[in-house]
Protein backbone atom coordinates (compact mmCIF):
# COMPACT_ATOMS: atom_id res chain seq x y z
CA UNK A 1 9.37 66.21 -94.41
CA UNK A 2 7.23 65.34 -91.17
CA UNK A 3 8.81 66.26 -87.97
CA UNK A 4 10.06 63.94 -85.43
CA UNK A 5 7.88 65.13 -82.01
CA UNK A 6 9.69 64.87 -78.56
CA UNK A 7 6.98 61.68 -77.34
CA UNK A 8 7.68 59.85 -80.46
CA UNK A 9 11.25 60.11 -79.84
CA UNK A 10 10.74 58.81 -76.25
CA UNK A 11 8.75 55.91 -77.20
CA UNK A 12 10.63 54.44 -79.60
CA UNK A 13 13.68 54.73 -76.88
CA UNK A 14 11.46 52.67 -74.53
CA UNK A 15 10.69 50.48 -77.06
CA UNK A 16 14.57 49.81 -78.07
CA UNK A 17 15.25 49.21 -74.04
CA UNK A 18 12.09 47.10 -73.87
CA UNK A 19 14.29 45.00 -76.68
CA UNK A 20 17.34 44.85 -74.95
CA UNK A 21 15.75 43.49 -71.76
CA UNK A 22 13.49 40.88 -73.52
CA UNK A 23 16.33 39.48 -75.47
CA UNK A 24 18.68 39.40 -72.24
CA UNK A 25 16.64 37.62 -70.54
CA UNK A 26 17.70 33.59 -71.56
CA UNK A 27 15.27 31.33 -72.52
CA UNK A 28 13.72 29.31 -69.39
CA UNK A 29 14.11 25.29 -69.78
CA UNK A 30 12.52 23.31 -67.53
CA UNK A 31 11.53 19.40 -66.50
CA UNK A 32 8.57 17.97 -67.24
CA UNK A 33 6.82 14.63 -65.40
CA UNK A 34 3.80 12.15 -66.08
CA UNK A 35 2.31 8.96 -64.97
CA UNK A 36 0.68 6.08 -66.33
CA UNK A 37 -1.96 6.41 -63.21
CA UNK A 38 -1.91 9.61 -62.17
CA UNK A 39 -4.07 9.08 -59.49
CA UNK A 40 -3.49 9.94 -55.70
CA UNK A 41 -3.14 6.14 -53.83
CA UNK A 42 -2.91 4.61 -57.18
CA UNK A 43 0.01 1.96 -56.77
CA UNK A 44 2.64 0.57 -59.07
CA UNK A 45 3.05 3.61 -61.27
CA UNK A 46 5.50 4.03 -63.66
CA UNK A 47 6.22 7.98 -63.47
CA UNK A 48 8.49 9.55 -66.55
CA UNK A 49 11.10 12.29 -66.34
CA UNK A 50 11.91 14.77 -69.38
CA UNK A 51 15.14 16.84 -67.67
CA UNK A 52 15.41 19.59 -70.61
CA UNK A 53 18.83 20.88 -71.52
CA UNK A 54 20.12 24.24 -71.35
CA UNK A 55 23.89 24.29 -71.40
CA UNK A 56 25.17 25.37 -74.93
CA UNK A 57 28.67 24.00 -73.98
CA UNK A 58 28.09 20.71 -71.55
CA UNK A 59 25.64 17.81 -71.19
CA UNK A 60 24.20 16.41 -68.43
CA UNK A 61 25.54 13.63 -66.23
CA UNK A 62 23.34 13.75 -63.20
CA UNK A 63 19.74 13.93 -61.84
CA UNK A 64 18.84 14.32 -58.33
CA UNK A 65 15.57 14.33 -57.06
CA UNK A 66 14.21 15.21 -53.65
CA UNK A 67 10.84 13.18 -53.25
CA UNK A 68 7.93 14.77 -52.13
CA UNK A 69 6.25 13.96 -48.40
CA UNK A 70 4.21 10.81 -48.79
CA UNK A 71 6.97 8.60 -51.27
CA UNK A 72 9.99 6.91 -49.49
CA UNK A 73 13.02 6.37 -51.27
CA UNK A 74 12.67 2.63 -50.52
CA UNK A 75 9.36 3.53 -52.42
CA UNK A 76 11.21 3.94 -55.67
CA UNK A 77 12.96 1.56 -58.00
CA UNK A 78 14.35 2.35 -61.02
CA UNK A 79 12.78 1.38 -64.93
CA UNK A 80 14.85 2.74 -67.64
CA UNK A 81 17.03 6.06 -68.67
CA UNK A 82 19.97 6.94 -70.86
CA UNK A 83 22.63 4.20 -71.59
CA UNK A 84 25.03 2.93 -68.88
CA UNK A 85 23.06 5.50 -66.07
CA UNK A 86 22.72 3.63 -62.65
CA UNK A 87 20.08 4.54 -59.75
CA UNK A 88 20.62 5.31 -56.75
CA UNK A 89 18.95 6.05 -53.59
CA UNK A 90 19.54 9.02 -50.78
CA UNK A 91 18.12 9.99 -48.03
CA UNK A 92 15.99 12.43 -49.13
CA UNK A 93 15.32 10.64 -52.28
CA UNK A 94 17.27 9.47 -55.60
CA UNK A 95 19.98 10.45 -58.17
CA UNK A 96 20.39 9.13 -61.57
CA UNK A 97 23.81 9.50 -63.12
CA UNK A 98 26.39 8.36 -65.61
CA UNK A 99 28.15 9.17 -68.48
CA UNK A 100 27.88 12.83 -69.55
CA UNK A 101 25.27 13.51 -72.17
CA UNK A 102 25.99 15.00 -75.25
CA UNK A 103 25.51 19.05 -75.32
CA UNK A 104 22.10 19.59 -75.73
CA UNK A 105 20.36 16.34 -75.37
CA UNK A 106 17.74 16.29 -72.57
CA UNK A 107 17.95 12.86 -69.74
CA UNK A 108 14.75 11.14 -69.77
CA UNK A 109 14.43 8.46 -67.43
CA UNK A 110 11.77 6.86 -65.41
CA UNK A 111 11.01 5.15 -61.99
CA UNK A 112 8.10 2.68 -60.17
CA UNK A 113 6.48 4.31 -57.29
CA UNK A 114 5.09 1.88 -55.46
CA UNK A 115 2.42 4.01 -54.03
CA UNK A 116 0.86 7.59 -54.93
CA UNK A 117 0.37 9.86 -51.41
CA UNK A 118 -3.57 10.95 -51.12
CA UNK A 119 -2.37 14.73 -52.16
CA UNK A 120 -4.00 17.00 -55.49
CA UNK A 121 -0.17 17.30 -56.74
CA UNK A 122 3.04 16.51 -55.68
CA UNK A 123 6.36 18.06 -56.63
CA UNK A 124 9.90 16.54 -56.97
CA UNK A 125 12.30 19.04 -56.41
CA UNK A 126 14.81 18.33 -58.99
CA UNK A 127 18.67 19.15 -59.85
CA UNK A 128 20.52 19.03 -62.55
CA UNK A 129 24.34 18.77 -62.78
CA UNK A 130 26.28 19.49 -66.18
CA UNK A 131 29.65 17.88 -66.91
CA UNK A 132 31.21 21.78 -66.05
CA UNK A 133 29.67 21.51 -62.98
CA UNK A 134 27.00 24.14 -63.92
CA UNK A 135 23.73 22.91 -61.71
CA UNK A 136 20.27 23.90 -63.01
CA UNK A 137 18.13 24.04 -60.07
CA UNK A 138 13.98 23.18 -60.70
CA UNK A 139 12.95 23.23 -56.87
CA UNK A 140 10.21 25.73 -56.42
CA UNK A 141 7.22 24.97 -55.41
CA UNK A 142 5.10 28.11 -57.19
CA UNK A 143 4.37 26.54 -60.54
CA UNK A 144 4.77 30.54 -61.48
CA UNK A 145 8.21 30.77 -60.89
CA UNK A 146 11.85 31.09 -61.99
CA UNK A 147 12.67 27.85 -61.11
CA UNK A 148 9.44 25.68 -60.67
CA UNK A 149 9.65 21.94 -59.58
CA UNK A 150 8.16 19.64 -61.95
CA UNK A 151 4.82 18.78 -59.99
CA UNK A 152 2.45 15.64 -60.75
CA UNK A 153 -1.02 16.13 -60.89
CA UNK A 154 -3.66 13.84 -59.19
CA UNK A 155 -6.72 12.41 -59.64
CA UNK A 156 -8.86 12.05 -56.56
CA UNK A 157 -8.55 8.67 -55.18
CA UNK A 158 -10.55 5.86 -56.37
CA UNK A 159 -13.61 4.09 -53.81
CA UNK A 160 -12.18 2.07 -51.33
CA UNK A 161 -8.23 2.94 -51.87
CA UNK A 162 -5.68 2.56 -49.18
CA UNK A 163 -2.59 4.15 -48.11
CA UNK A 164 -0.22 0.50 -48.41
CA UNK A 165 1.89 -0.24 -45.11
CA UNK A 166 5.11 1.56 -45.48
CA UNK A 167 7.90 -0.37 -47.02
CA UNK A 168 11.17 -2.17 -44.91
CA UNK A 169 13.29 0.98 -44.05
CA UNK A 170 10.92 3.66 -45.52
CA UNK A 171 11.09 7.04 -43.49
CA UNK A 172 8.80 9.83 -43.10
CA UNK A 173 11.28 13.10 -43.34
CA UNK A 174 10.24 15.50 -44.53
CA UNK A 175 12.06 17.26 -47.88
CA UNK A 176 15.32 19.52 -47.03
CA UNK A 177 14.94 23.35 -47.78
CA UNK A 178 16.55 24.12 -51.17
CA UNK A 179 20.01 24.96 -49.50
CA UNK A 180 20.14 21.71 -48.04
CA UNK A 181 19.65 20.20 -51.35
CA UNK A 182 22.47 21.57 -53.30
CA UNK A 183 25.02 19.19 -54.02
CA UNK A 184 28.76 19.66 -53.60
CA UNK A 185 29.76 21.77 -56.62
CA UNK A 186 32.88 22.92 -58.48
CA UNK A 187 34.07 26.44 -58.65
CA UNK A 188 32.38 26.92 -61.82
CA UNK A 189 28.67 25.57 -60.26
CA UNK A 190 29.32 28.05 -57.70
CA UNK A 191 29.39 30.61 -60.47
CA UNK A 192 26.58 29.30 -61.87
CA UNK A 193 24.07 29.00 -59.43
CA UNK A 194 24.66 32.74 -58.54
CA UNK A 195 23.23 33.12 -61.86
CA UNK A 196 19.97 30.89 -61.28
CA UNK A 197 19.45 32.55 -58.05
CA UNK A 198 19.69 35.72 -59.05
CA UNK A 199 17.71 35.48 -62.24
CA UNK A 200 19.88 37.15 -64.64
CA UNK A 201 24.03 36.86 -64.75
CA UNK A 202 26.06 40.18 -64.77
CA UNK A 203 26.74 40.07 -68.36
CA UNK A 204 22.57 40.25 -69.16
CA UNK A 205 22.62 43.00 -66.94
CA UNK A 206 25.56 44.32 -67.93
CA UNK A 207 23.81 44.45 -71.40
CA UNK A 208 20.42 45.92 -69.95
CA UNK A 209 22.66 48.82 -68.93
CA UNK A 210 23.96 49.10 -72.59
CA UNK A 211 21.05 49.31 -73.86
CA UNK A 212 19.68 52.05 -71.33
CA UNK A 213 22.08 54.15 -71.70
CA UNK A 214 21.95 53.64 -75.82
CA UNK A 215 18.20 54.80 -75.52
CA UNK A 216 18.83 57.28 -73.10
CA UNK A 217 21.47 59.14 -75.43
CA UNK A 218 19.25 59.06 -78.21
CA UNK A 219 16.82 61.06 -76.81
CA UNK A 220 19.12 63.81 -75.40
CA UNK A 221 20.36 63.50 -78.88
CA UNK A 222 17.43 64.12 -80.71
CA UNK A 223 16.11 67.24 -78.27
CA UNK A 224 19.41 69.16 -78.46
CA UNK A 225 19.02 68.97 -82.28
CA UNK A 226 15.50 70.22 -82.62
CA UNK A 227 16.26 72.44 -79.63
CA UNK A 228 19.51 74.07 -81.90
CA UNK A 229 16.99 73.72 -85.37
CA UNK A 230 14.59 75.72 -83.75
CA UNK A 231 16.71 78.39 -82.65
């Protein structure tokens, strides 16, 4: 009968906490966005939404979306999304909201901007708020992160396009910082977003430390009984 060795023993420990944290972690959803003409000045262009869900217990029943520098929200009108939604426009850009969607189904929905800014990508900065008040938060603007903003990107600008004259009521301010964008939540979003920001709620960690410790015993384990075998 082969012998268990002392590195063996410690790499299949790491490998059982390697486990633990992998399966933890929860699976990252995210939004997604296209254009018909996604070109920078390119005008009139329908751009599509796919807000992804992630609640296993509540469905979505609002999107709000801070525009990028370049689009006004007098820029924006509204062309389709889920049944009985209505548009509406803020100062810092739009929501979409209605009826909450069933657990699990994802809010697609589209607008008309009337013009593209001259930019290689632009990001809308978008939130998400479940019917428990849970608020998934897609507003950074590394593409690598946690929590990226689903960003649109653009062809160069075809010869001879203009930037159109702004329309009636359009303003030029810039987007708010992600605190300033966080809507007024329940006790439960509060909850919630701790988790976003954070990365990882206290239960995942809470089972990371399980599974440490598991691993960790093993191995003492294992080298007091070859330690006592030996002797």
């Amino acid at each position: 009968m082969s012998r268990i060795t002392l590195p063996r023993l410690c790499v299949a420990a790491a490998g059982a906490a390697t486990a633990v944290l992998l399966t933890a972690v929860p699976a990252a959803a995210h939004t997604e966005v296209e254009a018909d003409k996604a070109q920078a000045l390119a005008e009139n262009v329908t751009v599509s939404f796919h807000a992804e869900a992630e609640s296993d217990t509540s469905g979505i029943k609002e999107v709000r979306v801070v525009l990028p520098e370049g689009i006004a929200p007098a820029d924006v009108t509204y062309d389709g999304g889920p049944k009985g939604w209505r548009f509406s426009a803020t100062d810092d850009g739009y929501t979409v909201k209605g009826a909450e969607l069933k657990t699990g189904e994802s809010a697609e929905y589209s607008v008309v901007v009337r013009q593209l800014p001259d930019a290689e990508e632009v990001p809308f900065k978008t939130l998400q708020t479940y019917g428990d008040g849970h608020v998934d938060r897609w507003i950074e603007l590394d593409e690598n992160g946690e929590n990226p903003a689903p960003t649109l990107k653009l062809k160069a600008a075809a010869p001879g396009a203009k930037p159109v004259s702004p329309s009636p009521g359009a303003s030029a301010s810039p987007s708010p910082t992600p605190e300033e964008t966080t809507p007024a939540a329940s006790p439960q979003a509060a909850d919630t977003e701790k988790d976003d920001e954070g990365g990882l709620s206290a239960g995942a960690w809470t089972g990371i430390g399980a599974g440490v410790l598991v691993a960790a015993a093993a191995v003492v384990f294992a080298v007091r009984r070859r330690g006592g075998a030996e002797e």
